[in-house]
PDB file of N, CA and C in Angstrom:
ATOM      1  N   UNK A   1      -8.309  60.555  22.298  1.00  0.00           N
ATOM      2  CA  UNK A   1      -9.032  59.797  23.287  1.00  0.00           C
ATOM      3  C   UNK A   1      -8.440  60.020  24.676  1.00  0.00           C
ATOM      4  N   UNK A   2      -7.002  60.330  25.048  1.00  0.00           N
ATOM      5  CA  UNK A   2      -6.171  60.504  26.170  1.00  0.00           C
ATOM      6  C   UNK A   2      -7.094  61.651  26.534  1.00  0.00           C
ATOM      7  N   UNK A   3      -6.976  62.873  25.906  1.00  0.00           N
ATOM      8  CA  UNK A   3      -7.633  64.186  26.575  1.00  0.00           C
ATOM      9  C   UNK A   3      -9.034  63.990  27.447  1.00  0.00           C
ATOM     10  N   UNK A   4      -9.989  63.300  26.502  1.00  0.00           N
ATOM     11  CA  UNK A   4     -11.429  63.142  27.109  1.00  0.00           C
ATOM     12  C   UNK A   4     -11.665  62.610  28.038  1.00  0.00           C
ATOM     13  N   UNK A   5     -10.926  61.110  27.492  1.00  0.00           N
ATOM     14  CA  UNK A   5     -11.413  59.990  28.610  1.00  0.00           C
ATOM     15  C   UNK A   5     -10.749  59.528  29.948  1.00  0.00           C
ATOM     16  N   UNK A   6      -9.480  60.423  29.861  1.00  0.00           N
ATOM     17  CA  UNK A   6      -8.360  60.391  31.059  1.00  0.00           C
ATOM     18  C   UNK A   6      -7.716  58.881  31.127  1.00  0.00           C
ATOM     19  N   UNK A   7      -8.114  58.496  30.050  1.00  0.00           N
ATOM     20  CA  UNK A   7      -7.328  57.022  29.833  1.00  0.00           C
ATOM     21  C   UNK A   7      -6.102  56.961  29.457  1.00  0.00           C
ATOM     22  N   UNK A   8      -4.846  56.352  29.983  1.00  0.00           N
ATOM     23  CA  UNK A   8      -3.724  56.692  29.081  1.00  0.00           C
ATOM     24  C   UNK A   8      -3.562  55.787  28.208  1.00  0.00           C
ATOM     25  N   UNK A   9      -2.772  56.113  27.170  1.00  0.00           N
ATOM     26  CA  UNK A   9      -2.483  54.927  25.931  1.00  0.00           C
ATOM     27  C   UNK A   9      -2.513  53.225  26.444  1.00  0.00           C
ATOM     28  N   UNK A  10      -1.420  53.443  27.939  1.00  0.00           N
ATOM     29  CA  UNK A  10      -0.774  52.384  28.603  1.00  0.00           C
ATOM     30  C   UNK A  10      -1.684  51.846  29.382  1.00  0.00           C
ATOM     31  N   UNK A  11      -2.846  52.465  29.928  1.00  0.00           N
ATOM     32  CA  UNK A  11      -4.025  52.390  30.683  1.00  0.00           C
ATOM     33  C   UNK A  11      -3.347  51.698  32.491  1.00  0.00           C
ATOM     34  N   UNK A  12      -1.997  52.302  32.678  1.00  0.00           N
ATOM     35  CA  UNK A  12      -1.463  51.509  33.708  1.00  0.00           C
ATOM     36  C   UNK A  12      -1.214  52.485  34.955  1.00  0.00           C
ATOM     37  N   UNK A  13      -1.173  53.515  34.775  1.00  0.00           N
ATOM     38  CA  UNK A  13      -1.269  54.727  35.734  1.00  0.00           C
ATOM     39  C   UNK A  13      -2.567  55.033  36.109  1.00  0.00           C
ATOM     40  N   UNK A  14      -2.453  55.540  37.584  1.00  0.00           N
ATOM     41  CA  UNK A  14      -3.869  56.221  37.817  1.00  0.00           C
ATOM     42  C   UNK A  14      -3.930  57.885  37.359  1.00  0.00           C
ATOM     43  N   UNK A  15      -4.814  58.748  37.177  1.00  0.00           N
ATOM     44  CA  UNK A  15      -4.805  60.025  36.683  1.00  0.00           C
ATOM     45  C   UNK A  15      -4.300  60.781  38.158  1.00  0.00           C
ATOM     46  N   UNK A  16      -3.286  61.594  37.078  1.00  0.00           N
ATOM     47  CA  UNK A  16      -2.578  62.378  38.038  1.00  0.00           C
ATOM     48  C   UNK A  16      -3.202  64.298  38.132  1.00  0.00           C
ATOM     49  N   UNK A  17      -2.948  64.631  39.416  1.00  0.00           N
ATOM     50  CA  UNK A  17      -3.821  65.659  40.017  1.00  0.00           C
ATOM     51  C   UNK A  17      -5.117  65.972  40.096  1.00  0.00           C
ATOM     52  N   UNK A  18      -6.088  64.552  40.234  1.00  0.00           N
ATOM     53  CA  UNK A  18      -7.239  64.474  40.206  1.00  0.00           C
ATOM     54  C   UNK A  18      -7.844  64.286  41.897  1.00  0.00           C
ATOM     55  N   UNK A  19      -7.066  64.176  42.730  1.00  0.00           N
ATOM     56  CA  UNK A  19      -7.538  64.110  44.027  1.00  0.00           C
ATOM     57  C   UNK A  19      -8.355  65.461  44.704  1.00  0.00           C
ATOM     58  N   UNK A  20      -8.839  65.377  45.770  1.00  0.00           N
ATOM     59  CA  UNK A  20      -9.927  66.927  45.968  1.00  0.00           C
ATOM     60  C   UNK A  20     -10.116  66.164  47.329  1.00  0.00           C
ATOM     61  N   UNK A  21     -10.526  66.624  48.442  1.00  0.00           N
ATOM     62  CA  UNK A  21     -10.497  67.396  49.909  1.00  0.00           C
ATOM     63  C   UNK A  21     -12.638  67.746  49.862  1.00  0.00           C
ATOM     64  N   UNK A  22     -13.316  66.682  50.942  1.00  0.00           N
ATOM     65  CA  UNK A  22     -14.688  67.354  50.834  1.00  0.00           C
ATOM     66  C   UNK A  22     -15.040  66.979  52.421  1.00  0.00           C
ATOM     67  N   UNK A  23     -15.773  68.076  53.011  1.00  0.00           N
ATOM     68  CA  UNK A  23     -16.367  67.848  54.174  1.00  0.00           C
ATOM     69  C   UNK A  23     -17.359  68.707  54.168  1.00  0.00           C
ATOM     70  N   UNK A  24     -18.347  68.233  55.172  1.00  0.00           N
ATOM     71  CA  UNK A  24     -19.693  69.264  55.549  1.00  0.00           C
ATOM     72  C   UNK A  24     -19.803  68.647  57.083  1.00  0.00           C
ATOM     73  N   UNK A  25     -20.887  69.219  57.256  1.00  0.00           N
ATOM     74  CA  UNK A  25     -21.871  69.178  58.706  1.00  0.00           C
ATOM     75  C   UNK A  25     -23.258  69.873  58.535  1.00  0.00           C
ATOM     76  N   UNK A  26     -23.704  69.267  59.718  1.00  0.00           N
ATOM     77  CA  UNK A  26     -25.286  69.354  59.678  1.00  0.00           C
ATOM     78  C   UNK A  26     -25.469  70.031  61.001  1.00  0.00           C
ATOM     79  N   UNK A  27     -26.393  70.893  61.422  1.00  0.00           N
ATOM     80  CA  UNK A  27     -26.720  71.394  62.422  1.00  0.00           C
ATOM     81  C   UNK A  27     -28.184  71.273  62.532  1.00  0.00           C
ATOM     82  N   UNK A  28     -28.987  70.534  63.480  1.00  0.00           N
ATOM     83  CA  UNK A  28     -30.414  70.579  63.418  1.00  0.00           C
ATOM     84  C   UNK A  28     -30.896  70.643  64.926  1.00  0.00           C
ATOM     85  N   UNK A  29     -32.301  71.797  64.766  1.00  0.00           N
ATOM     86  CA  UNK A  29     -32.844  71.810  66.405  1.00  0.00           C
ATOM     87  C   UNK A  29     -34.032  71.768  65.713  1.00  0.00           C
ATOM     88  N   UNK A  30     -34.696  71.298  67.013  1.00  0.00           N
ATOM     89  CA  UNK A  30     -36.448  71.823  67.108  1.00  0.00           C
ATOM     90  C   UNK A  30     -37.034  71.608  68.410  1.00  0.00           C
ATOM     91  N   UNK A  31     -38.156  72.594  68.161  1.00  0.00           N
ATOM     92  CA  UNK A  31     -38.489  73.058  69.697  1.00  0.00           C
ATOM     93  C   UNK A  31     -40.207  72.601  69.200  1.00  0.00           C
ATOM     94  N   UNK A  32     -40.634  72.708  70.580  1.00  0.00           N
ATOM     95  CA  UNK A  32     -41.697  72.555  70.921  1.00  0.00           C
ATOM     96  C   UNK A  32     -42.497  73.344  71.317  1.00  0.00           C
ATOM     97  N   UNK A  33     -42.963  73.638  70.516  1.00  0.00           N
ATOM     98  CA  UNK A  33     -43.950  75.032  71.334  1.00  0.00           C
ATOM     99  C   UNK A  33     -44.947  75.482  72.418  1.00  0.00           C
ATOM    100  N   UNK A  34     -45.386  74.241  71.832  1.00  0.00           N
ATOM    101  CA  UNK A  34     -46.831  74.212  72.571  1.00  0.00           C
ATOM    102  C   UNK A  34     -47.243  72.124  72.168  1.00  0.00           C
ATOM    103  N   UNK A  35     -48.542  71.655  72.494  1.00  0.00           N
ATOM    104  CA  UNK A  35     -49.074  70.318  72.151  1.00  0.00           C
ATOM    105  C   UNK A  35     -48.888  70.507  70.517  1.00  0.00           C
ATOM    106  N   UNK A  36     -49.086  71.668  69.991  1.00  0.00           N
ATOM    107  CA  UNK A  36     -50.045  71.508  68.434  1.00  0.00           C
ATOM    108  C   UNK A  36     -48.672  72.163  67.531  1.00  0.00           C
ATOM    109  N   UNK A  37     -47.726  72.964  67.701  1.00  0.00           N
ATOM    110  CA  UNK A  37     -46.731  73.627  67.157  1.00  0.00           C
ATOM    111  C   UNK A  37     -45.400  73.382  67.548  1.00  0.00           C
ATOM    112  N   UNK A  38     -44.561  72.657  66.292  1.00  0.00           N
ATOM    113  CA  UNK A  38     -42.931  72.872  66.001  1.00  0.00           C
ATOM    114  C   UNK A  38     -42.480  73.584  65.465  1.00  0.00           C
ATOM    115  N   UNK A  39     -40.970  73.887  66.028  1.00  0.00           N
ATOM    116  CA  UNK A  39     -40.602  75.114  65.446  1.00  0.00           C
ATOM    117  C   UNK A  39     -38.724  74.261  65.172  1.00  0.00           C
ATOM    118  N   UNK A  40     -38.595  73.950  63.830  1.00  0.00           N
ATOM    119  CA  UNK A  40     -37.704  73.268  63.395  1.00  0.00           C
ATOM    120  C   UNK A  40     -36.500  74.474  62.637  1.00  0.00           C
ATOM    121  N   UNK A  41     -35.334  74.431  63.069  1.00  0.00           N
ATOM    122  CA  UNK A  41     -33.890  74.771  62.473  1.00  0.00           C
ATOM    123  C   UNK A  41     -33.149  74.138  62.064  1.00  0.00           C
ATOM    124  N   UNK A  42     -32.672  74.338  60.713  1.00  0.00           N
ATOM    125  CA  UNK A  42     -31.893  73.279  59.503  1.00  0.00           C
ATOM    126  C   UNK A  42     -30.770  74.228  59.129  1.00  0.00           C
ATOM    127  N   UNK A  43     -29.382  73.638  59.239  1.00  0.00           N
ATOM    128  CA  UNK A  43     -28.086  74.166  58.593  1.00  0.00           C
ATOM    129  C   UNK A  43     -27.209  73.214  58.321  1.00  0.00           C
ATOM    130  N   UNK A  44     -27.202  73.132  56.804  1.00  0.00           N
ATOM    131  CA  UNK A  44     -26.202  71.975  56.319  1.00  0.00           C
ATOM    132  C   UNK A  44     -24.756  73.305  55.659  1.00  0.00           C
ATOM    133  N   UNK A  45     -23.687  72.582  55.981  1.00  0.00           N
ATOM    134  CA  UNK A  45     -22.711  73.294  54.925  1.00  0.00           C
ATOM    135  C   UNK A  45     -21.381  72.291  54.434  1.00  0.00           C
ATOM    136  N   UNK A  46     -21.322  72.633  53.005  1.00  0.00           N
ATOM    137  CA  UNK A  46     -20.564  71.143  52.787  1.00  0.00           C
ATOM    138  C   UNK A  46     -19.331  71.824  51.776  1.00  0.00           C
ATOM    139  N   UNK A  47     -17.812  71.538  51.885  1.00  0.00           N
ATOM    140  CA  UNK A  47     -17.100  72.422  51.303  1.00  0.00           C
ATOM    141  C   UNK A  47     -16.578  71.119  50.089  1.00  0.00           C
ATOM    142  N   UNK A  48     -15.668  71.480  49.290  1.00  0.00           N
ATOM    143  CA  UNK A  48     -15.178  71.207  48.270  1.00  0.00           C
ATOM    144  C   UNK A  48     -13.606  71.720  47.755  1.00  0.00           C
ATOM    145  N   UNK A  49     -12.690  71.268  48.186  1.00  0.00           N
ATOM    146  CA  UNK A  49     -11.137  71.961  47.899  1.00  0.00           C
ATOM    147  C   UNK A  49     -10.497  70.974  46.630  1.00  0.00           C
ATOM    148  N   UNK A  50      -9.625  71.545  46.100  1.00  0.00           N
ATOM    149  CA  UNK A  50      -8.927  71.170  45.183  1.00  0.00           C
ATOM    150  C   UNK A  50      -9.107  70.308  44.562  1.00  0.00           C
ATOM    151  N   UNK A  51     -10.555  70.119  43.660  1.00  0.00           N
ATOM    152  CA  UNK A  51     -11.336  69.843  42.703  1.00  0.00           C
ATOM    153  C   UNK A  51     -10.601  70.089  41.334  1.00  0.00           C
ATOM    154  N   UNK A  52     -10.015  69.034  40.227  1.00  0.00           N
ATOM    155  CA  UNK A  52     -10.098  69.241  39.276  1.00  0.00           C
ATOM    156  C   UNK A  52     -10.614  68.606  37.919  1.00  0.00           C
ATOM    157  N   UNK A  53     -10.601  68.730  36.999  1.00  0.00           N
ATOM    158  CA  UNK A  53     -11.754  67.844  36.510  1.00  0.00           C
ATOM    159  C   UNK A  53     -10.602  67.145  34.767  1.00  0.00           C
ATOM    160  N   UNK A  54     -10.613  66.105  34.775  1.00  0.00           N
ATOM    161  CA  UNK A  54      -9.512  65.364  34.160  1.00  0.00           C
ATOM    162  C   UNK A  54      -9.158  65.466  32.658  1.00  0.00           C
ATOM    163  N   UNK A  55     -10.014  66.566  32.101  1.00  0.00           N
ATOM    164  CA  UNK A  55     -10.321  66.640  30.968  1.00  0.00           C
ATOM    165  C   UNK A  55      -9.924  67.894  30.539  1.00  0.00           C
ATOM    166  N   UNK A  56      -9.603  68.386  31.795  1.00  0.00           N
ATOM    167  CA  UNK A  56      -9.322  70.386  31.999  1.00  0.00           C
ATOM    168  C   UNK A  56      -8.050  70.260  32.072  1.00  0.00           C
ATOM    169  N   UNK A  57      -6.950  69.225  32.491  1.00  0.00           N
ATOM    170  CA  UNK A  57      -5.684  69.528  33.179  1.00  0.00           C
ATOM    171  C   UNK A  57      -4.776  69.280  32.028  1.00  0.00           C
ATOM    172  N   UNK A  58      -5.590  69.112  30.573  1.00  0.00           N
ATOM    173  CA  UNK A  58      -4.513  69.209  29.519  1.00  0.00           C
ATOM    174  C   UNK A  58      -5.075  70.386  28.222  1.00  0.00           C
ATOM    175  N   UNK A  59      -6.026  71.083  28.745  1.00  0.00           N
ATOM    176  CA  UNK A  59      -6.473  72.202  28.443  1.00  0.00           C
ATOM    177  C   UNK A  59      -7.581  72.010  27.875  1.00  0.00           C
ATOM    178  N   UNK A  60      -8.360  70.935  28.461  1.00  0.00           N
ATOM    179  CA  UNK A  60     -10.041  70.975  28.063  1.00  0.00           C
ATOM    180  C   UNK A  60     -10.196  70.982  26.646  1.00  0.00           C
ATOM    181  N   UNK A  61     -11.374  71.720  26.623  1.00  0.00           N
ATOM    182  CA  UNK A  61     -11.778  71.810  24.888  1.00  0.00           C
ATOM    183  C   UNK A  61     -11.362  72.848  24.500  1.00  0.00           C
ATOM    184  N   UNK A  62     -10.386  73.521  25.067  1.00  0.00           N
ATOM    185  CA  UNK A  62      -9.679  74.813  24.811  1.00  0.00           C
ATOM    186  C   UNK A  62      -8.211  74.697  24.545  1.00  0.00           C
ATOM    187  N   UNK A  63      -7.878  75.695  25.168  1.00  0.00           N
ATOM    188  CA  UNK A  63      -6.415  75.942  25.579  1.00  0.00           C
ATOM    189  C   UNK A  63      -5.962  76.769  27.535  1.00  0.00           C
ATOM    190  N   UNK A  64      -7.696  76.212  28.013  1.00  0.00           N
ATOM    191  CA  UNK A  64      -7.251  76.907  29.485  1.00  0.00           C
ATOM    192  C   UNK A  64      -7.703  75.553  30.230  1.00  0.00           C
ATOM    193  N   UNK A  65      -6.997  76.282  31.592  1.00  0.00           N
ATOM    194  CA  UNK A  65      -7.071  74.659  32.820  1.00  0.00           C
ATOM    195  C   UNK A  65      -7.991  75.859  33.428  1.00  0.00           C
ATOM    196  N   UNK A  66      -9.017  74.598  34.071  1.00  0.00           N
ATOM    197  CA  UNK A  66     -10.199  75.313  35.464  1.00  0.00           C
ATOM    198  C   UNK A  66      -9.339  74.823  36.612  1.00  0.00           C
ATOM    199  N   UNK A  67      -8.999  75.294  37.666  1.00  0.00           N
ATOM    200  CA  UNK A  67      -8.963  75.221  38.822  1.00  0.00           C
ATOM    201  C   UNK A  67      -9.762  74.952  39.997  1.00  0.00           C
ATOM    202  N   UNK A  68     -10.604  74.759  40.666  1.00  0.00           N
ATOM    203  CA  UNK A  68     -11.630  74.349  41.258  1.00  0.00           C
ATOM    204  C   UNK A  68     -11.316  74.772  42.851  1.00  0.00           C
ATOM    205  N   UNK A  69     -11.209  75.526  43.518  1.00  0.00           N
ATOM    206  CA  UNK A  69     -10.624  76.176  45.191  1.00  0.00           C
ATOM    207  C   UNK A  69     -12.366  76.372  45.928  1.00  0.00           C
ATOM    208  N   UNK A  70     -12.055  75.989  47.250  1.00  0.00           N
ATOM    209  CA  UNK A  70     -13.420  76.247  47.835  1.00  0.00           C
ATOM    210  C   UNK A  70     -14.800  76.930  47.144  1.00  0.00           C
ATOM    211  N   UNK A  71     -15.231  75.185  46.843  1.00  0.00           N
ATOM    212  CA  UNK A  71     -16.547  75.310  46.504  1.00  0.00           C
ATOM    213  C   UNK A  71     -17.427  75.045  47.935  1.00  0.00           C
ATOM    214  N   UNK A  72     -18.582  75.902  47.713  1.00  0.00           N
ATOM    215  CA  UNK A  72     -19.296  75.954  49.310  1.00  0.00           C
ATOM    216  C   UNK A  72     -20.736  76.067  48.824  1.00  0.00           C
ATOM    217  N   UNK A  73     -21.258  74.955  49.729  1.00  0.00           N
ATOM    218  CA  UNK A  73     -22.821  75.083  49.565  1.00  0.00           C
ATOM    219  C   UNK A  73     -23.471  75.250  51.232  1.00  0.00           C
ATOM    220  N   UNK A  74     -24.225  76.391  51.218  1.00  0.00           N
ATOM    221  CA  UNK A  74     -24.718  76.359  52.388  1.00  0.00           C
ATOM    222  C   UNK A  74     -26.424  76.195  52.431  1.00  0.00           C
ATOM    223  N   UNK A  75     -27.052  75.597  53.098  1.00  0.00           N
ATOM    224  CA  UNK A  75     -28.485  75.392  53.337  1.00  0.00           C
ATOM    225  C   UNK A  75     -29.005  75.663  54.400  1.00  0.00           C
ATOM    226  N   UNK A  76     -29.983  76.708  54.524  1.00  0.00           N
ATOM    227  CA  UNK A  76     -30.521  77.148  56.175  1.00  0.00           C
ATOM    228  C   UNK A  76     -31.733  76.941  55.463  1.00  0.00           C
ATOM    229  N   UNK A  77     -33.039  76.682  56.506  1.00  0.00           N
ATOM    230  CA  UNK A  77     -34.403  75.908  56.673  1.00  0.00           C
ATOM    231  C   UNK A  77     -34.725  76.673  57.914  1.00  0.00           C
ATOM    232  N   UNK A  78     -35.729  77.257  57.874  1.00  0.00           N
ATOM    233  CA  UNK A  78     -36.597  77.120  59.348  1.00  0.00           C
ATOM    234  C   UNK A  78     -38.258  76.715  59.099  1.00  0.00           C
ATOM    235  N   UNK A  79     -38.636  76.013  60.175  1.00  0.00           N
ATOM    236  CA  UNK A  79     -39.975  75.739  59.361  1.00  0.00           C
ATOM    237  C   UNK A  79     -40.987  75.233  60.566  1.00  0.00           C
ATOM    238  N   UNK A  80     -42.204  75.572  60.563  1.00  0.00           N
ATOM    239  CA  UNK A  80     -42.871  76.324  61.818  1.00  0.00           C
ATOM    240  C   UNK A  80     -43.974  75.314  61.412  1.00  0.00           C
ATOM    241  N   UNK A  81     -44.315  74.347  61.786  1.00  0.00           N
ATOM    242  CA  UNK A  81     -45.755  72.906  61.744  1.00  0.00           C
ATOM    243  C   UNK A  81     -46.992  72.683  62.755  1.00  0.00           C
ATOM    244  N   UNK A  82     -47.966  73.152  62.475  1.00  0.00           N
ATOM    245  CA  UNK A  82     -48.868  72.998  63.496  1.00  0.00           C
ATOM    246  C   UNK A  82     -49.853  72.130  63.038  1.00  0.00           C
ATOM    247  N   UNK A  83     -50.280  71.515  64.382  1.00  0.00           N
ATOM    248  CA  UNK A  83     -51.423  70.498  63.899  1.00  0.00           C
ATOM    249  C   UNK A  83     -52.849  71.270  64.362  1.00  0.00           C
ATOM    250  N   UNK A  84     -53.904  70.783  63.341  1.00  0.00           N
ATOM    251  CA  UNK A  84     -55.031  71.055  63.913  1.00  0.00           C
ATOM    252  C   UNK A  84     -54.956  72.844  62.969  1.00  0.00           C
ATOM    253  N   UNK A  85     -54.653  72.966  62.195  1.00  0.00           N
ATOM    254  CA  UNK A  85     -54.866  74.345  61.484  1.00  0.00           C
ATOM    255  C   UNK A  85     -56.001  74.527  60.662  1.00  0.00           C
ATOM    256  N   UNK A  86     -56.772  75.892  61.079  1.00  0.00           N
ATOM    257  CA  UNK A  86     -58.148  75.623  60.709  1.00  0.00           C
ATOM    258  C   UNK A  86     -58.834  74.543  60.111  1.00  0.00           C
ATOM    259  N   UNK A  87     -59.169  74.574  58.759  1.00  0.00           N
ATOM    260  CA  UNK A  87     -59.540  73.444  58.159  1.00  0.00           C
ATOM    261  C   UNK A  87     -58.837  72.453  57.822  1.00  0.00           C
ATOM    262  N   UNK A  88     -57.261  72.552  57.830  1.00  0.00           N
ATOM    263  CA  UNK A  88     -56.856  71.678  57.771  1.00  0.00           C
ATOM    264  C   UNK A  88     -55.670  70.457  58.559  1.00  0.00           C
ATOM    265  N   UNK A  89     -55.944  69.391  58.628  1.00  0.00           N
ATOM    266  CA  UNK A  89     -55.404  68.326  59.832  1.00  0.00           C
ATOM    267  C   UNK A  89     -54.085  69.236  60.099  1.00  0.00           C
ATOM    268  N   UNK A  90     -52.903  69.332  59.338  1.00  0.00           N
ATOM    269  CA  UNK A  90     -51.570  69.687  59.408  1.00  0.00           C
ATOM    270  C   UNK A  90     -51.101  70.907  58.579  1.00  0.00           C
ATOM    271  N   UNK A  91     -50.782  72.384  58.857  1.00  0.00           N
ATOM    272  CA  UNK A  91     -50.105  72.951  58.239  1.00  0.00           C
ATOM    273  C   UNK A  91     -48.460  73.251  58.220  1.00  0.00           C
ATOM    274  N   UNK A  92     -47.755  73.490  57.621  1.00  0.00           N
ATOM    275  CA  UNK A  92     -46.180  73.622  57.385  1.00  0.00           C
ATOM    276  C   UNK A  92     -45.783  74.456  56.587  1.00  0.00           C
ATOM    277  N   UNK A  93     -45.298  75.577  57.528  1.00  0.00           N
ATOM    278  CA  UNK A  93     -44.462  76.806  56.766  1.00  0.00           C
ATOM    279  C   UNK A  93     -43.322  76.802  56.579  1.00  0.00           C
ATOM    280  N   UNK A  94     -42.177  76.947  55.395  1.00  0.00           N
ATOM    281  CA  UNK A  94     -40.965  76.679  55.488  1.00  0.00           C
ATOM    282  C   UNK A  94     -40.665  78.370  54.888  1.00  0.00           C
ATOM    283  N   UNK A  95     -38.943  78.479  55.162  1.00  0.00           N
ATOM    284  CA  UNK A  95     -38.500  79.961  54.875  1.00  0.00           C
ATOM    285  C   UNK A  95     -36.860  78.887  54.389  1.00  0.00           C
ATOM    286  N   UNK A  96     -37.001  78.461  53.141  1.00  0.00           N
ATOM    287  CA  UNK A  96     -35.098  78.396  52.937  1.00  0.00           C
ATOM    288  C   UNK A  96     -34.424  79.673  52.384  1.00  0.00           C
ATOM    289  N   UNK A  97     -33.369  79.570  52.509  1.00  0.00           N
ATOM    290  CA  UNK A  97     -32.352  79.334  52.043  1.00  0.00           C
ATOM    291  C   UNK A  97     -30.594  78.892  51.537  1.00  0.00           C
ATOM    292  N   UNK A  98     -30.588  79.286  50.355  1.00  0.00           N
ATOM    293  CA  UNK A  98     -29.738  78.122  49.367  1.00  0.00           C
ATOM    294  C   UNK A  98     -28.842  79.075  49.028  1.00  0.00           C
ATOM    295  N   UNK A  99     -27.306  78.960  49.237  1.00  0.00           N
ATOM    296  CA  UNK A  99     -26.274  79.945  48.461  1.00  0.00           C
ATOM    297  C   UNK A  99     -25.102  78.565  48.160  1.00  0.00           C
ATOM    298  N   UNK A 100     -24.489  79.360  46.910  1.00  0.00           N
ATOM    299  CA  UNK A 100     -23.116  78.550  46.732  1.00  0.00           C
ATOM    300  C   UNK A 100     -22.155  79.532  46.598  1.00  0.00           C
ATOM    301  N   UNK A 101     -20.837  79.257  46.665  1.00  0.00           N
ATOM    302  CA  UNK A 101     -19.718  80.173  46.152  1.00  0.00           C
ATOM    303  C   UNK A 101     -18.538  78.823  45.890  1.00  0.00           C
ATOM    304  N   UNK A 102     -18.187  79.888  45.430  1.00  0.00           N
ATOM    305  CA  UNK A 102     -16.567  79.264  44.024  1.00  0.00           C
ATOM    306  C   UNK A 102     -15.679  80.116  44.129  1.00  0.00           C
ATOM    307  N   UNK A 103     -14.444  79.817  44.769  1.00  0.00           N
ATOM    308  CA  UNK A 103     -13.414  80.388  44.252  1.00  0.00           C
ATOM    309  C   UNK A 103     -12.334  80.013  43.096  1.00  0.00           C
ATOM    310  N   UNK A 104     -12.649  79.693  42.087  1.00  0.00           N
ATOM    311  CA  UNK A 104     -11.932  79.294  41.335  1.00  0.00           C
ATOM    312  C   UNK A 104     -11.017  80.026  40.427  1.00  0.00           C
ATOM    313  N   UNK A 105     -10.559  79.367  39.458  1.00  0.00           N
ATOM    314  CA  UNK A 105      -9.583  80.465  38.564  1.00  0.00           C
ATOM    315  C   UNK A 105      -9.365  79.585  37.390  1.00  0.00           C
ATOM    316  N   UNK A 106      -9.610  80.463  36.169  1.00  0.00           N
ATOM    317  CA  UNK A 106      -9.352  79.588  34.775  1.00  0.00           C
ATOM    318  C   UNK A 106      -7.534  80.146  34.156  1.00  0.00           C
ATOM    319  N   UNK A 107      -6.548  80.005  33.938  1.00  0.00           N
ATOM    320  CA  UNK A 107      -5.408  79.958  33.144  1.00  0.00           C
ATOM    321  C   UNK A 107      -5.236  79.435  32.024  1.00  0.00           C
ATOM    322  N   UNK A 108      -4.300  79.872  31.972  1.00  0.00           N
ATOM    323  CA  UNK A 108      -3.923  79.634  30.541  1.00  0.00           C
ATOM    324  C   UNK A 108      -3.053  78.497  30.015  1.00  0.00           C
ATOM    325  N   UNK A 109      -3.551  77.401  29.628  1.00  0.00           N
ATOM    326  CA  UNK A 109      -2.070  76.068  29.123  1.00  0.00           C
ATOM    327  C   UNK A 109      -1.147  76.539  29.352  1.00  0.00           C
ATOM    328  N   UNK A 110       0.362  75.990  29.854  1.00  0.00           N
ATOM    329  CA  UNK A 110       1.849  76.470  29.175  1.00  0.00           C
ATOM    330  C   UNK A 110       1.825  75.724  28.227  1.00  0.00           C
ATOM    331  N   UNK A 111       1.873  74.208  28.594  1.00  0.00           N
ATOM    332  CA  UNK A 111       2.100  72.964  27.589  1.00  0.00           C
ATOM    333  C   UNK A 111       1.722  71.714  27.920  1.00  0.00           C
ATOM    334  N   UNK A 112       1.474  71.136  27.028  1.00  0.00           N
ATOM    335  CA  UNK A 112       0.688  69.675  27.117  1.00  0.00           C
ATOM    336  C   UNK A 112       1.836  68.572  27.205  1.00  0.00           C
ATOM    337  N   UNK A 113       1.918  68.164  28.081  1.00  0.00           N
ATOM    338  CA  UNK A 113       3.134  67.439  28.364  1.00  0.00           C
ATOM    339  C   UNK A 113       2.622  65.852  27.452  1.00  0.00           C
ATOM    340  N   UNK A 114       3.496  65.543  26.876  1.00  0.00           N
ATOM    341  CA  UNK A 114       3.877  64.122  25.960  1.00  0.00           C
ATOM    342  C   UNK A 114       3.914  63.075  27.135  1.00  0.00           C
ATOM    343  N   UNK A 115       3.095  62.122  25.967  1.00  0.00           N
ATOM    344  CA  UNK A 115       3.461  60.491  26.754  1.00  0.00           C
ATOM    345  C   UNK A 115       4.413  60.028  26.067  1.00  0.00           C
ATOM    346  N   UNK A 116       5.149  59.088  26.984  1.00  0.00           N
ATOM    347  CA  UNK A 116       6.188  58.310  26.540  1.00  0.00           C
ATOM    348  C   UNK A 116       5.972  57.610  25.936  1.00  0.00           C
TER     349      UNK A 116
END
């Protein structure tokens, strides 16, 4: 039950090397084109450092630890809205995109350290 649930026997400690590091930002414009057309720019990017996951740091359902090092999500949007488009009241063109990256690293247990 210790491995899964990150509970200790003693349930009196908090879990150790579970802390992690997260920030992003947002970048947004839009322009005006004309009375009838916007022309909107979207950039979110949000990072993720020293992520580990409490179930991994005594060798998971294995015998390896995940590591978790700059996880990155980036989101770009541009998207072009006009009113009054032929037949219809409002049209909206969008162009995303969506990437992630991981630098992580899986190892190998040394040893499962004992509770007292």
């Amino acid at each position: 039950m210790t491995r899964f649930s990150g509970f200790p026997p003693t349930f009196r400690r908090a879990p150790a090397d579970t802390a992690f590091t997260q920030y992003g930002g947002l970048l947004r414009a839009s322009f005006n084109v004309n009375d009838t057309t916007q022309f909107l720019l979207s950039y979110d990017r949000n990072q993720q450092d020293g992520g580990r996951r409490y179930d991994q740091l005594l060798g998971g359902d294995g015998n390896l630890i995940a590591d978790l090092r700059n996880l990155m999500a980036d989101i770009f949007y541009a998207r072009l809205t006009r009113q009054n488009l032929a037949f219809f009241d409002t049209g909206s063109f969008t162009f995303p995109y969506v990437g992630q990256r991981e630098d992580g690293s899986i190892r190998a247990a040394t040893a499962i350290p004992s509770e007292p």
